[in-house]
PDB file of N, CA and C in Angstrom:
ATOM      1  N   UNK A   1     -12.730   8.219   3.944  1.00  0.00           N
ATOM      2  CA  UNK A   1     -12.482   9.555   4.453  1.00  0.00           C
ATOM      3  C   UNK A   1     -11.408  10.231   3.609  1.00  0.00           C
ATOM      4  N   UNK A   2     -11.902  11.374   3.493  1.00  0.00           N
ATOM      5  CA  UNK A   2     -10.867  12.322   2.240  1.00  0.00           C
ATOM      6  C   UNK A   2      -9.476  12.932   3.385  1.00  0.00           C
ATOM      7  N   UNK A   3      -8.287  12.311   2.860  1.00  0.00           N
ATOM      8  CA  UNK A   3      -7.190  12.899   3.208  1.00  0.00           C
ATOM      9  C   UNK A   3      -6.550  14.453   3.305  1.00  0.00           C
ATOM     10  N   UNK A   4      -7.198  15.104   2.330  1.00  0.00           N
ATOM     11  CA  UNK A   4      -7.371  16.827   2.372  1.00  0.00           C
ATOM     12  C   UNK A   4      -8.618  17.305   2.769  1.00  0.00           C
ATOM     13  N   UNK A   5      -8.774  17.591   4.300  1.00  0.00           N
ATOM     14  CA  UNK A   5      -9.691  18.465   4.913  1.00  0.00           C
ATOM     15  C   UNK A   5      -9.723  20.134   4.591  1.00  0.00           C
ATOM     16  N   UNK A   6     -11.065  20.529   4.182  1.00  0.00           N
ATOM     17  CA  UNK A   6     -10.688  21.602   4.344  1.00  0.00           C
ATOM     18  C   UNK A   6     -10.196  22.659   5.540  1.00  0.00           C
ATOM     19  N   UNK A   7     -10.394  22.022   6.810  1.00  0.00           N
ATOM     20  CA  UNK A   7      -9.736  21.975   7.911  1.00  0.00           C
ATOM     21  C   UNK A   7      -8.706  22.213   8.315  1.00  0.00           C
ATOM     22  N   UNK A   8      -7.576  21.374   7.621  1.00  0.00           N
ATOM     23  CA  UNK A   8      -6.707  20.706   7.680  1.00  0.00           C
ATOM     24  C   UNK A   8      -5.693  21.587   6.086  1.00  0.00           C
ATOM     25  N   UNK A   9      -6.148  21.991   5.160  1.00  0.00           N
ATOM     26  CA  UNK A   9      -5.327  22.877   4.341  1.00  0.00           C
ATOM     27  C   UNK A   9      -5.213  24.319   4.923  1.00  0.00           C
ATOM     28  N   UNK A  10      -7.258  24.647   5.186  1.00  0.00           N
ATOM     29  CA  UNK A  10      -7.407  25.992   5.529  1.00  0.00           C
ATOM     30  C   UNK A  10      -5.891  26.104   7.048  1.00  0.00           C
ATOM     31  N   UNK A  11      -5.290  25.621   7.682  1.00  0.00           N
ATOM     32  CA  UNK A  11      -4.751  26.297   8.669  1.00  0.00           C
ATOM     33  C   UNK A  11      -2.955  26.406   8.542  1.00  0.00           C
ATOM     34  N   UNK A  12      -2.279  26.012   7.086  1.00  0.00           N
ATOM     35  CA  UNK A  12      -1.378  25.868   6.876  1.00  0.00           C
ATOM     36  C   UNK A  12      -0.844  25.930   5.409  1.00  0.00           C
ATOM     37  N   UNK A  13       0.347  26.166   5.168  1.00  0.00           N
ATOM     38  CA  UNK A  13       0.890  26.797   3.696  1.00  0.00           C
ATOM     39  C   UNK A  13       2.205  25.368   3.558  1.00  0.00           C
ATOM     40  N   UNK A  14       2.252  25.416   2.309  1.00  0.00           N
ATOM     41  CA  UNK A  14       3.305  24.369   2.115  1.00  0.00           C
ATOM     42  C   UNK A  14       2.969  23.230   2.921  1.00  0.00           C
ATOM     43  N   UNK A  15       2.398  22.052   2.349  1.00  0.00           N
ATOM     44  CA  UNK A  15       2.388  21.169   2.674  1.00  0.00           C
ATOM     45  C   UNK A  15       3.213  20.182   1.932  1.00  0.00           C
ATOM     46  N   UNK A  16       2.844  18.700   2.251  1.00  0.00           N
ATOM     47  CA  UNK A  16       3.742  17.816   1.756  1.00  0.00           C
ATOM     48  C   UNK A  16       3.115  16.534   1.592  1.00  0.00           C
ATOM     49  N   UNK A  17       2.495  16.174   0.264  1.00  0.00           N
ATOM     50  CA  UNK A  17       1.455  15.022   0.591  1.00  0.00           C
ATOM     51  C   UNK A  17       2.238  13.508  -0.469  1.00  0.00           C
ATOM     52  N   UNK A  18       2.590  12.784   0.293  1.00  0.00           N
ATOM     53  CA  UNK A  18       3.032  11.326  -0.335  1.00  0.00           C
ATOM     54  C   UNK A  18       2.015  10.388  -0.418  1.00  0.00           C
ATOM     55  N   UNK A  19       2.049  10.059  -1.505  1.00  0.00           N
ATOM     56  CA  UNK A  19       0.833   8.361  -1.889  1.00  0.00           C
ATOM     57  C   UNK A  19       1.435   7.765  -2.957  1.00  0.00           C
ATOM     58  N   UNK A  20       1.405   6.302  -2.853  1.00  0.00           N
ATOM     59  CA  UNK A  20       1.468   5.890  -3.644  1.00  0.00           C
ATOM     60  C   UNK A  20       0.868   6.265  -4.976  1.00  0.00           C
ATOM     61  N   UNK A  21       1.630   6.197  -5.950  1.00  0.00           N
ATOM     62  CA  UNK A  21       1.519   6.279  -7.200  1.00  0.00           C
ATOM     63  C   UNK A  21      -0.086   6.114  -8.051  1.00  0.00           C
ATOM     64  N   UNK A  22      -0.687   5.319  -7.439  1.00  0.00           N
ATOM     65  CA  UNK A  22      -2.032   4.771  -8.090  1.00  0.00           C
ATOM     66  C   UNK A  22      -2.858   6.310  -7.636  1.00  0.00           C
ATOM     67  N   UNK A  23      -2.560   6.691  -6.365  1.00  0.00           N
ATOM     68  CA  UNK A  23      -3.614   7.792  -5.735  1.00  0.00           C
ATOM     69  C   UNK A  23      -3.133   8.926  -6.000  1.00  0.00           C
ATOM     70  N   UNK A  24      -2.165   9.295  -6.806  1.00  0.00           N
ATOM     71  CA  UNK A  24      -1.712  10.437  -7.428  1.00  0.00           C
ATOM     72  C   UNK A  24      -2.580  11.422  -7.846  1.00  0.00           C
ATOM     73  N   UNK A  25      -3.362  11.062  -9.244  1.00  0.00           N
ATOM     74  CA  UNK A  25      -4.393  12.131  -9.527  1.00  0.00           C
ATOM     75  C   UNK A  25      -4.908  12.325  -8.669  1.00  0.00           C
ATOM     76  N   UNK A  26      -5.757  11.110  -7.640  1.00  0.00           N
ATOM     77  CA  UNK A  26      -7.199  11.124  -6.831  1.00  0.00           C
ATOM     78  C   UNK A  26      -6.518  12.367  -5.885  1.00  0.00           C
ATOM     79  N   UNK A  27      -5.471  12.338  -5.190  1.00  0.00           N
ATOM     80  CA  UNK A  27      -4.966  13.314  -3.990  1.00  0.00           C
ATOM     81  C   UNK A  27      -5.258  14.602  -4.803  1.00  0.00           C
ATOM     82  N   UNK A  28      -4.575  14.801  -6.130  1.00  0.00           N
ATOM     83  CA  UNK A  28      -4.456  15.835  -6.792  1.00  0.00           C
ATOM     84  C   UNK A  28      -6.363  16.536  -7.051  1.00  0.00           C
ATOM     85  N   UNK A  29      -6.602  15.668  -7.281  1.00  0.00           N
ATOM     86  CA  UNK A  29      -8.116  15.674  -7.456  1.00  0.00           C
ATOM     87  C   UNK A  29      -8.662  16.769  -6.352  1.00  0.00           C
ATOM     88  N   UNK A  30      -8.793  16.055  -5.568  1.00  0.00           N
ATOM     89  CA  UNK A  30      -9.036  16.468  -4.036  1.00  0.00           C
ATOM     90  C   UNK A  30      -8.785  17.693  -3.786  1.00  0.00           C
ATOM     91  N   UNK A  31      -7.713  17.680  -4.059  1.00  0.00           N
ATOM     92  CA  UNK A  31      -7.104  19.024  -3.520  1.00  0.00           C
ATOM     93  C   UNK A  31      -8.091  20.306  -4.416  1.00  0.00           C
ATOM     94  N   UNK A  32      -7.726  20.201  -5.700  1.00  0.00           N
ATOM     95  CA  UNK A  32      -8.445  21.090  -6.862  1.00  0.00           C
ATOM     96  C   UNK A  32     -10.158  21.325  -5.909  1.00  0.00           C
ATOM     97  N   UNK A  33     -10.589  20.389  -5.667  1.00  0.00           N
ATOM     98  CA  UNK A  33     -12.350  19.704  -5.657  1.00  0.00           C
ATOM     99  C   UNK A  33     -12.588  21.017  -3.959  1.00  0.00           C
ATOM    100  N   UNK A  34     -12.058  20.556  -2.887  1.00  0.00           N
ATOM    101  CA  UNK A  34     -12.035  20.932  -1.495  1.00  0.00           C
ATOM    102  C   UNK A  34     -10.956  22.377  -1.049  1.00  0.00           C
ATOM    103  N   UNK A  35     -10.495  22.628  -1.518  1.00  0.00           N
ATOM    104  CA  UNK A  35      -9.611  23.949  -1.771  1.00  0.00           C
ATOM    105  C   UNK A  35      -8.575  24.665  -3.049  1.00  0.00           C
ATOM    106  N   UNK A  36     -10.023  24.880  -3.805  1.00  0.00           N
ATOM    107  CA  UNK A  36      -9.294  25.699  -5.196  1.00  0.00           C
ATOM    108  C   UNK A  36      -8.750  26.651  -5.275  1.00  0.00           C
ATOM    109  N   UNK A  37      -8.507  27.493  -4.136  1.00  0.00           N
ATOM    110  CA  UNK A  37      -7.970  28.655  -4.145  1.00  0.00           C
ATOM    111  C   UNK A  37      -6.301  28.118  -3.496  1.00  0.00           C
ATOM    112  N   UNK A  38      -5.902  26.973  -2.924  1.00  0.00           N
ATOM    113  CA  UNK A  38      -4.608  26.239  -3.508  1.00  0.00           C
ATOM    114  C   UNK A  38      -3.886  25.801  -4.491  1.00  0.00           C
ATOM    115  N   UNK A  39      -2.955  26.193  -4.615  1.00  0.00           N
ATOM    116  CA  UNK A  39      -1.999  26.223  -5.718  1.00  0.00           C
ATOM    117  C   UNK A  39      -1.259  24.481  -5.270  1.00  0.00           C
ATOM    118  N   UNK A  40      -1.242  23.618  -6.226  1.00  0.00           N
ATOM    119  CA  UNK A  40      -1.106  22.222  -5.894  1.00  0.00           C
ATOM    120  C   UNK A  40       0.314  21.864  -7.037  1.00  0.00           C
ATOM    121  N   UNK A  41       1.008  21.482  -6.688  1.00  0.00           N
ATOM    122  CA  UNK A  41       1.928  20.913  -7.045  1.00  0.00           C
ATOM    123  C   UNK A  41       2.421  19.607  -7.775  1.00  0.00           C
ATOM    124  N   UNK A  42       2.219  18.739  -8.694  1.00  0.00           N
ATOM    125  CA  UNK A  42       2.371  17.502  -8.592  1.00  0.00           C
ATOM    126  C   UNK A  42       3.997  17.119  -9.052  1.00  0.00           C
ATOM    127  N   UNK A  43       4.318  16.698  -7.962  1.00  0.00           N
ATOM    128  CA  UNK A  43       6.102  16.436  -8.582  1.00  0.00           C
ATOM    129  C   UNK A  43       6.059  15.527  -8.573  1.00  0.00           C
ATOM    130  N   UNK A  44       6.167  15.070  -9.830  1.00  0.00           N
ATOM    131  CA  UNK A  44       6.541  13.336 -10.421  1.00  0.00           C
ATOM    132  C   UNK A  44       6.766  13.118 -11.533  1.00  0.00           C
ATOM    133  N   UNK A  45       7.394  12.537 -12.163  1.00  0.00           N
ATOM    134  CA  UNK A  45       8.176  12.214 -13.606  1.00  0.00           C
ATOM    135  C   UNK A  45       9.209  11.502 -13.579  1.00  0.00           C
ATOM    136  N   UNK A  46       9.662  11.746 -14.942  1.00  0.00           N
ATOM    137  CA  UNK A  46      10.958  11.347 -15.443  1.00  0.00           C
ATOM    138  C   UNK A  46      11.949  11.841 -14.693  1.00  0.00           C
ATOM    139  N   UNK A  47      13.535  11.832 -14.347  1.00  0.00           N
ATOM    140  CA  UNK A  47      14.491  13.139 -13.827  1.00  0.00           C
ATOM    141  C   UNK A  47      14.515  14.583 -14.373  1.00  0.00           C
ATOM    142  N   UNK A  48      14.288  14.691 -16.185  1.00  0.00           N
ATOM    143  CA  UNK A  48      13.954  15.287 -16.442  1.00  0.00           C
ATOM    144  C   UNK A  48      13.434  16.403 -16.026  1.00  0.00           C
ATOM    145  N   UNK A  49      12.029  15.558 -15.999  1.00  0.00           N
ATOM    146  CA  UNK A  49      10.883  16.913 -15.501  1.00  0.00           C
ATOM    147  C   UNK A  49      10.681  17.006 -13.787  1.00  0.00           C
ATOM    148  N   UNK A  50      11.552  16.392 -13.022  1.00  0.00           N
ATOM    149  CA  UNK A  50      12.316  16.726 -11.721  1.00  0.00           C
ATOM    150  C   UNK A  50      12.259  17.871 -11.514  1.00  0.00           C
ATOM    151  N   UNK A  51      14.379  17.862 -12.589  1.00  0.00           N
ATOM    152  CA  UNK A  51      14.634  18.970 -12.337  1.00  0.00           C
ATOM    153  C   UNK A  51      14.422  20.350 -13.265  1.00  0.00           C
ATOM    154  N   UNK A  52      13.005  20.001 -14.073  1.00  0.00           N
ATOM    155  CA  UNK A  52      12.545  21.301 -14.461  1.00  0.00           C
ATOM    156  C   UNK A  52      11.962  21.722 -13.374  1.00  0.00           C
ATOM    157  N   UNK A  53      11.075  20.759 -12.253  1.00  0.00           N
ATOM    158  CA  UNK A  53      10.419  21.541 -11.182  1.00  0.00           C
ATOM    159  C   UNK A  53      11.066  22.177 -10.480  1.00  0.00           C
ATOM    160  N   UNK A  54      12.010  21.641 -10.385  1.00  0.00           N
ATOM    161  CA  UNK A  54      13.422  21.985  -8.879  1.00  0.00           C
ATOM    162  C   UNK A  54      13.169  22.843  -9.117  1.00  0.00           C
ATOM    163  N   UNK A  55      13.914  23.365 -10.607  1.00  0.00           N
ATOM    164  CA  UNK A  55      14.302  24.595 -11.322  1.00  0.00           C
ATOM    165  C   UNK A  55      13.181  26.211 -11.129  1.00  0.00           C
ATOM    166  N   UNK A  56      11.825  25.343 -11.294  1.00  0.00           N
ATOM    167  CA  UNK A  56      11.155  26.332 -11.486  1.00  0.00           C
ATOM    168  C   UNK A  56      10.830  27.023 -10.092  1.00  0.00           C
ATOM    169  N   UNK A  57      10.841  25.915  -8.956  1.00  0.00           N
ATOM    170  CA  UNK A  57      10.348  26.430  -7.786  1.00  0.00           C
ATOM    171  C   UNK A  57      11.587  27.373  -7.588  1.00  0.00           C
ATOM    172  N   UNK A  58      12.838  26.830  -7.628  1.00  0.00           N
ATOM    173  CA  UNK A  58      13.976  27.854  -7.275  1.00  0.00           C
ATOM    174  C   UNK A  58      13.833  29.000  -7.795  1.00  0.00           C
ATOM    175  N   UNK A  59      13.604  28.984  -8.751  1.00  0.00           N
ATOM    176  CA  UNK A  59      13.221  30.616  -9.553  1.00  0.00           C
ATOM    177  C   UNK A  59      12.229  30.993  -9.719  1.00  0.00           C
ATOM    178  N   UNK A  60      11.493  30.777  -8.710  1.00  0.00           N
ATOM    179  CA  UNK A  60      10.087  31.114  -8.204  1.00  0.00           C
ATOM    180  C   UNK A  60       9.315  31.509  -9.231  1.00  0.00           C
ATOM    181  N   UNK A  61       9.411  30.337 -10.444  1.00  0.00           N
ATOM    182  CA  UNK A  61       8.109  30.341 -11.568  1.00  0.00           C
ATOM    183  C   UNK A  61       7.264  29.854 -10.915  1.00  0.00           C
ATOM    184  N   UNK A  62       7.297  28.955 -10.357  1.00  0.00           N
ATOM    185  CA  UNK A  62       6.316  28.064  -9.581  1.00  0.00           C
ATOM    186  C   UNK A  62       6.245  28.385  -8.183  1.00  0.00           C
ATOM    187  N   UNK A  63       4.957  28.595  -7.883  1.00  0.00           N
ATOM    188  CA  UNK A  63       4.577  28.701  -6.389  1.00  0.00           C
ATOM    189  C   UNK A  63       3.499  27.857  -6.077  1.00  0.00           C
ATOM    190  N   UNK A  64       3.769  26.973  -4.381  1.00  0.00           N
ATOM    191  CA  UNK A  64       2.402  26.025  -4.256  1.00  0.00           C
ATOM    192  C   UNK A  64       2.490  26.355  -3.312  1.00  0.00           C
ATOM    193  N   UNK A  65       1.226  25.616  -2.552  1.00  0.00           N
ATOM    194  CA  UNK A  65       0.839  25.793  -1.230  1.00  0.00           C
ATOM    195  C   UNK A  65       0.963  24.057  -0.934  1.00  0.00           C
ATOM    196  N   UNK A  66       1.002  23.296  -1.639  1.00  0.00           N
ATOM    197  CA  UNK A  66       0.693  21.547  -1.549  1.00  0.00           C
ATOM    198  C   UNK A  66       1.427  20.863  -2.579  1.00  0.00           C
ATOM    199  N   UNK A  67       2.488  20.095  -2.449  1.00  0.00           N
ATOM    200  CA  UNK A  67       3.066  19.715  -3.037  1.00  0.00           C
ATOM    201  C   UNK A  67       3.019  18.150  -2.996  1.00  0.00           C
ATOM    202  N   UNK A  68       2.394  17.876  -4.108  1.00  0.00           N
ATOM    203  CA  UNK A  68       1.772  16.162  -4.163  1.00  0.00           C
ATOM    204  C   UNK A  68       2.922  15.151  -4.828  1.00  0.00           C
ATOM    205  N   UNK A  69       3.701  14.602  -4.002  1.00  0.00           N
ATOM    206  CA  UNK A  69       4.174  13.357  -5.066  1.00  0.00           C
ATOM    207  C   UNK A  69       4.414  12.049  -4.235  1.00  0.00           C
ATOM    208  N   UNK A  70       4.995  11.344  -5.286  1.00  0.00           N
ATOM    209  CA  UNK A  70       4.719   9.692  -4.720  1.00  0.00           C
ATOM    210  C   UNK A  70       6.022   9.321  -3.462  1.00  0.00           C
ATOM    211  N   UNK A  71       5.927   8.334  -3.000  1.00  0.00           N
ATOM    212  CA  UNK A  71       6.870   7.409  -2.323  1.00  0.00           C
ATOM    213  C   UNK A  71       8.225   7.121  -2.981  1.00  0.00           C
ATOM    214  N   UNK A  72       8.139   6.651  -4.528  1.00  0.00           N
ATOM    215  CA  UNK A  72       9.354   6.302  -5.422  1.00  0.00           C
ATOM    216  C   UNK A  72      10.091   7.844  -5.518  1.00  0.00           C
ATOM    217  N   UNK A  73       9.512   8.799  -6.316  1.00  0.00           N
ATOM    218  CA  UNK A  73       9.743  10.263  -6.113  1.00  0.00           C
ATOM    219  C   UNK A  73      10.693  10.774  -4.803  1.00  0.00           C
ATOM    220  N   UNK A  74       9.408  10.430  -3.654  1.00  0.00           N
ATOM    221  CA  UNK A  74      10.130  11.220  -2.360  1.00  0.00           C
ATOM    222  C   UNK A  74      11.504  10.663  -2.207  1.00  0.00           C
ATOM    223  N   UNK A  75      11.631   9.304  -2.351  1.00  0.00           N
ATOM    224  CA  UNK A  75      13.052   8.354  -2.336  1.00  0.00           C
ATOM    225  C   UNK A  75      14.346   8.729  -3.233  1.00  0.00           C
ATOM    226  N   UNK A  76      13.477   9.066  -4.489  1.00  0.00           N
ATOM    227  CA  UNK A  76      14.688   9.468  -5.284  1.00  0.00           C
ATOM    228  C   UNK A  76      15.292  11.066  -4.981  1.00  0.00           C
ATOM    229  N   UNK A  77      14.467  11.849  -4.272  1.00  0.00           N
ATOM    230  CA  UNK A  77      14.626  13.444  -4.324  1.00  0.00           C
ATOM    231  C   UNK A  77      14.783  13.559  -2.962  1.00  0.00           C
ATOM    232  N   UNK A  78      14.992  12.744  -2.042  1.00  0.00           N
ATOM    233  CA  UNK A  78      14.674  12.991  -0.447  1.00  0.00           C
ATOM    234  C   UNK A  78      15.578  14.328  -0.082  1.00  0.00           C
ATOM    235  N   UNK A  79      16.771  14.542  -0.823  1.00  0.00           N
ATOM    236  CA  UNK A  79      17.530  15.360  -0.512  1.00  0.00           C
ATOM    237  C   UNK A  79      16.761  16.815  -0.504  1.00  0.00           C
ATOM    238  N   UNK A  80      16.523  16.817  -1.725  1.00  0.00           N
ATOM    239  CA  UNK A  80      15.457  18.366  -1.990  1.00  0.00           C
ATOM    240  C   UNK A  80      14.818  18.309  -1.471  1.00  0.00           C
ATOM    241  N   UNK A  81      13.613  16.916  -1.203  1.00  0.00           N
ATOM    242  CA  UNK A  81      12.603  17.476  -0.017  1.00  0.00           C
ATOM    243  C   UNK A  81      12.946  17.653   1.157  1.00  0.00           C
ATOM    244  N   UNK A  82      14.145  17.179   1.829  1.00  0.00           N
ATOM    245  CA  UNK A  82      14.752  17.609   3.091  1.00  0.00           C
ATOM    246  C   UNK A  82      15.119  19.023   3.028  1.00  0.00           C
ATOM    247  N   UNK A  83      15.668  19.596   2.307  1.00  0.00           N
ATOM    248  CA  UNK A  83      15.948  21.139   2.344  1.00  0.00           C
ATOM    249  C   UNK A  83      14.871  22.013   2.199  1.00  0.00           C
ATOM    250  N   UNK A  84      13.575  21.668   2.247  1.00  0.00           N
ATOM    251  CA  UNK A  84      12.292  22.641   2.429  1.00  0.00           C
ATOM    252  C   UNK A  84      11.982  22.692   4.160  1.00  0.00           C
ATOM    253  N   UNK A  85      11.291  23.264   4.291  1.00  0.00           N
ATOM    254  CA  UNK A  85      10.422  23.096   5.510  1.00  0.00           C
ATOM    255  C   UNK A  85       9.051  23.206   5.516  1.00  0.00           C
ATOM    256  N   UNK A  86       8.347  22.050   6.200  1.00  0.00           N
ATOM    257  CA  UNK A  86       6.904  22.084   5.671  1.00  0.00           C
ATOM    258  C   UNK A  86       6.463  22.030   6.781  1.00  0.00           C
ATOM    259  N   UNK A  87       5.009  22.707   6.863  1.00  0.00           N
ATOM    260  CA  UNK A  87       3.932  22.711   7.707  1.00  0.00           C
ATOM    261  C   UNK A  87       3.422  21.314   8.149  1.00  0.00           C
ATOM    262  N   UNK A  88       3.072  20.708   7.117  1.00  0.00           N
ATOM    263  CA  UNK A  88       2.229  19.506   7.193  1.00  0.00           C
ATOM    264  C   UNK A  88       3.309  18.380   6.325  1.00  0.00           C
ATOM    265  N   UNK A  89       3.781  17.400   6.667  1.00  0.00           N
ATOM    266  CA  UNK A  89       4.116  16.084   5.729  1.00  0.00           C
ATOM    267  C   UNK A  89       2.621  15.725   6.094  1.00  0.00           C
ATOM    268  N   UNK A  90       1.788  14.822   4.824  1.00  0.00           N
ATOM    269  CA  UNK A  90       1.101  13.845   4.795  1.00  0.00           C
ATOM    270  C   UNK A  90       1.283  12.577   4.429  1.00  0.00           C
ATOM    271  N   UNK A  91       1.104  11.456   5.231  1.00  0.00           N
ATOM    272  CA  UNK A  91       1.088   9.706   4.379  1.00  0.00           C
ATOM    273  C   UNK A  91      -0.173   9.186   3.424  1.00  0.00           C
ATOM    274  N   UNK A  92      -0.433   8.949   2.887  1.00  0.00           N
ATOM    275  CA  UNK A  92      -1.606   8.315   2.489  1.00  0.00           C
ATOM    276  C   UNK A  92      -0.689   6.887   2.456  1.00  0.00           C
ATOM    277  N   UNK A  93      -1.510   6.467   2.517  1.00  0.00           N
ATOM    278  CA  UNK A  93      -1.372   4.930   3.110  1.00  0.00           C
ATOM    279  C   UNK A  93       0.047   4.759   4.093  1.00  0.00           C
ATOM    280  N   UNK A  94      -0.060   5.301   5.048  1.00  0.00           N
ATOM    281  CA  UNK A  94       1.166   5.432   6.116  1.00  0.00           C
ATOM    282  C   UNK A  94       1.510   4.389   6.379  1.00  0.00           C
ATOM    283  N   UNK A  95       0.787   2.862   6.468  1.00  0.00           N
ATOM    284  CA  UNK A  95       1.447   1.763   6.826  1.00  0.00           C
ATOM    285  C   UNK A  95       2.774   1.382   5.833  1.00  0.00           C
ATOM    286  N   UNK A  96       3.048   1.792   4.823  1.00  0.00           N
ATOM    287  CA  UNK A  96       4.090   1.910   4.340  1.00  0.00           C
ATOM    288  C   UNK A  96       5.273   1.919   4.437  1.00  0.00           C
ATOM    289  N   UNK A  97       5.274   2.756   5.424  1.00  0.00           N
ATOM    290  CA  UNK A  97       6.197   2.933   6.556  1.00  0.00           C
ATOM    291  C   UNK A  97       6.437   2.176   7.969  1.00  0.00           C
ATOM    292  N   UNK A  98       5.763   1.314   8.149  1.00  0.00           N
ATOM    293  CA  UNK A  98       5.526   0.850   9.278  1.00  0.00           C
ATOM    294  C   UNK A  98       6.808   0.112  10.311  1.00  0.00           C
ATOM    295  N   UNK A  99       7.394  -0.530   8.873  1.00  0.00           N
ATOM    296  CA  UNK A  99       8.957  -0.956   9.166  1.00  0.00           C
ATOM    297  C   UNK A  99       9.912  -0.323   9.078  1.00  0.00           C
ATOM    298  N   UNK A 100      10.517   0.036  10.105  1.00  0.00           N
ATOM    299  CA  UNK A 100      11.729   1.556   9.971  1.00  0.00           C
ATOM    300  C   UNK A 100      12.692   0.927   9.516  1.00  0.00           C
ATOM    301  N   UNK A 101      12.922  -0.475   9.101  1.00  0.00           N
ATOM    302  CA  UNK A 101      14.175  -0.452   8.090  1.00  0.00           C
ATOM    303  C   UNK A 101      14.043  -0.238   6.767  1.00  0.00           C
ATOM    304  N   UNK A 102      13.118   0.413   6.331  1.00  0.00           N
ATOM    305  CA  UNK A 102      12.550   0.286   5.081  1.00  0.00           C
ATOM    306  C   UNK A 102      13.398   2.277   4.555  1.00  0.00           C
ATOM    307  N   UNK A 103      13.702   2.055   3.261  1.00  0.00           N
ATOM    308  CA  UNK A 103      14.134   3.500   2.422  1.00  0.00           C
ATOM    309  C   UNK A 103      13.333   4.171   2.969  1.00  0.00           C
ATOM    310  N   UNK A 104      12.069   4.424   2.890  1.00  0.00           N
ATOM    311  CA  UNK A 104      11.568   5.418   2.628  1.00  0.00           C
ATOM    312  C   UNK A 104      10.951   6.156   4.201  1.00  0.00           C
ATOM    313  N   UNK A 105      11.103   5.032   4.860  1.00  0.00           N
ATOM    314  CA  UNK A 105      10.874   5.109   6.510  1.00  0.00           C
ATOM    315  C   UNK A 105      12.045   5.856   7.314  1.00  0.00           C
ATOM    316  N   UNK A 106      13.228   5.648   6.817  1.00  0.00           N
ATOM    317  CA  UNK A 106      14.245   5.908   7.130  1.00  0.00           C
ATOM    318  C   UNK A 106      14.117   7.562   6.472  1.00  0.00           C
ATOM    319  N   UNK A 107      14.433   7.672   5.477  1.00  0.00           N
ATOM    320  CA  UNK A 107      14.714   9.101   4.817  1.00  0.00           C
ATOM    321  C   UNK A 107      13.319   9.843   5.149  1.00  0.00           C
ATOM    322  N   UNK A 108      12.351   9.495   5.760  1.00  0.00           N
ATOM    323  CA  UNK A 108      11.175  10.595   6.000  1.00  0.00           C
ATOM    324  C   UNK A 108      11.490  10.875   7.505  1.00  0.00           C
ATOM    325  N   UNK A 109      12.192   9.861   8.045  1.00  0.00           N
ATOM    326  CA  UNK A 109      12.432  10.818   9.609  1.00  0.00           C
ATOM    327  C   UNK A 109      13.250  11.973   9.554  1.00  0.00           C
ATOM    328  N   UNK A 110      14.215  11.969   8.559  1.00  0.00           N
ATOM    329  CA  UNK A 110      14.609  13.499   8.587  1.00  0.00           C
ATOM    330  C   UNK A 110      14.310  14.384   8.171  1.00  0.00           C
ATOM    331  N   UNK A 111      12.869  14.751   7.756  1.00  0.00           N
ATOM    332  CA  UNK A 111      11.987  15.702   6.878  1.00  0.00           C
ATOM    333  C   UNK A 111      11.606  16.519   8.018  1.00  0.00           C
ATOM    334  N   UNK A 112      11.821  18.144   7.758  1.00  0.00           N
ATOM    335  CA  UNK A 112      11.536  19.058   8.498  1.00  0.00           C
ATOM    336  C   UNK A 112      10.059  19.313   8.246  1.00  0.00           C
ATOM    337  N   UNK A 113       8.706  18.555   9.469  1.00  0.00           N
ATOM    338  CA  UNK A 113       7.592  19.327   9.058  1.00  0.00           C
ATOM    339  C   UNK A 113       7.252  19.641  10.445  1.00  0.00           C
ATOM    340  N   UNK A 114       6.265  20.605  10.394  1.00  0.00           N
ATOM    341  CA  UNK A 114       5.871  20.858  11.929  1.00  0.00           C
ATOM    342  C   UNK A 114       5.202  19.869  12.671  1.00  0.00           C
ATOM    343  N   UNK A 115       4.228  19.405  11.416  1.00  0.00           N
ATOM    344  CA  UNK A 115       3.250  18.412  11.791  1.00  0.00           C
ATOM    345  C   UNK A 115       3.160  17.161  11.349  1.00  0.00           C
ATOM    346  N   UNK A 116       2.366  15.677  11.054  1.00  0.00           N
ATOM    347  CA  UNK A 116       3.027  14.817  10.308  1.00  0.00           C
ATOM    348  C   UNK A 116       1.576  14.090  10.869  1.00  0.00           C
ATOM    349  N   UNK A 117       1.041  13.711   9.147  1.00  0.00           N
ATOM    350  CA  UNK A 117      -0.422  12.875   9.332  1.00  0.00           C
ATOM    351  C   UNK A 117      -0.061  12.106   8.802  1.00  0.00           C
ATOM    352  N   UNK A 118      -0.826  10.816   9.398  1.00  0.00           N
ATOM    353  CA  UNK A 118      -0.803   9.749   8.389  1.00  0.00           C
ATOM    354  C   UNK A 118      -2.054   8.861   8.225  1.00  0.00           C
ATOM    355  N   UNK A 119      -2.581   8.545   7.462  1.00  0.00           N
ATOM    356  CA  UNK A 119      -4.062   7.713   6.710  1.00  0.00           C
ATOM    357  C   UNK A 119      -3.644   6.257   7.294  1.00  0.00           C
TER     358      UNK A 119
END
């Protein structure tokens, strides 16, 4: 089952989609394939090209509606992604999280989203 419904984009702006690293393109994929008229995001790299994104979203070169990046990513940037507010957080592979002593379990409970799926 595909994690981006068109359902499920069509009713919300700024989203927030985490997967492991391997499902990176495939999410990205998806997104392009089931709602092209979304502007998709992929934040992941070096620090570098981080904080060229930071940069660009702050100075509104860059505009998305879906902002795709990994688990390692969300961990290292949790701060910035805490200072957005999102419609939708998504998990792909949510068991990930399953153990709340875990980094990344911990720093996603304080993520401002309205809503919060998980695969």
């Amino acid at each position: 089952m595909s994690l981006i419904s068109p359902f499920l984009v069509a009713q919300c702006k700024c989203t927030l989609s985490l997967t492991p690293i391997h499902n990176l393109t495939r999410i990205y994929q998806e997104i392009a394939r089931w709602v092209p008229s979304f502007r998709a995001l992929r934040f992941h790299g070096q620090a570098s090209e981080r904080i060229r994104l930071k940069n660009s979203i702050r100075d509104r070169e860059s505009g998305f509606d879906i902002c795709v990046t990994t688990y390692d990513s969300f961990v290292v940037e949790h701060g910035w992604f805490k200072s957005k507010r999102w419609s939708y957080c998504v998990l792909d592979e949510g068991h990930k999280i399953k153990n709340s002593d875990t980094g990344v379990a911990s720093k996603l409970q304080g993520i401002g989203a309205s809503r919060r799926l998980s695969e």
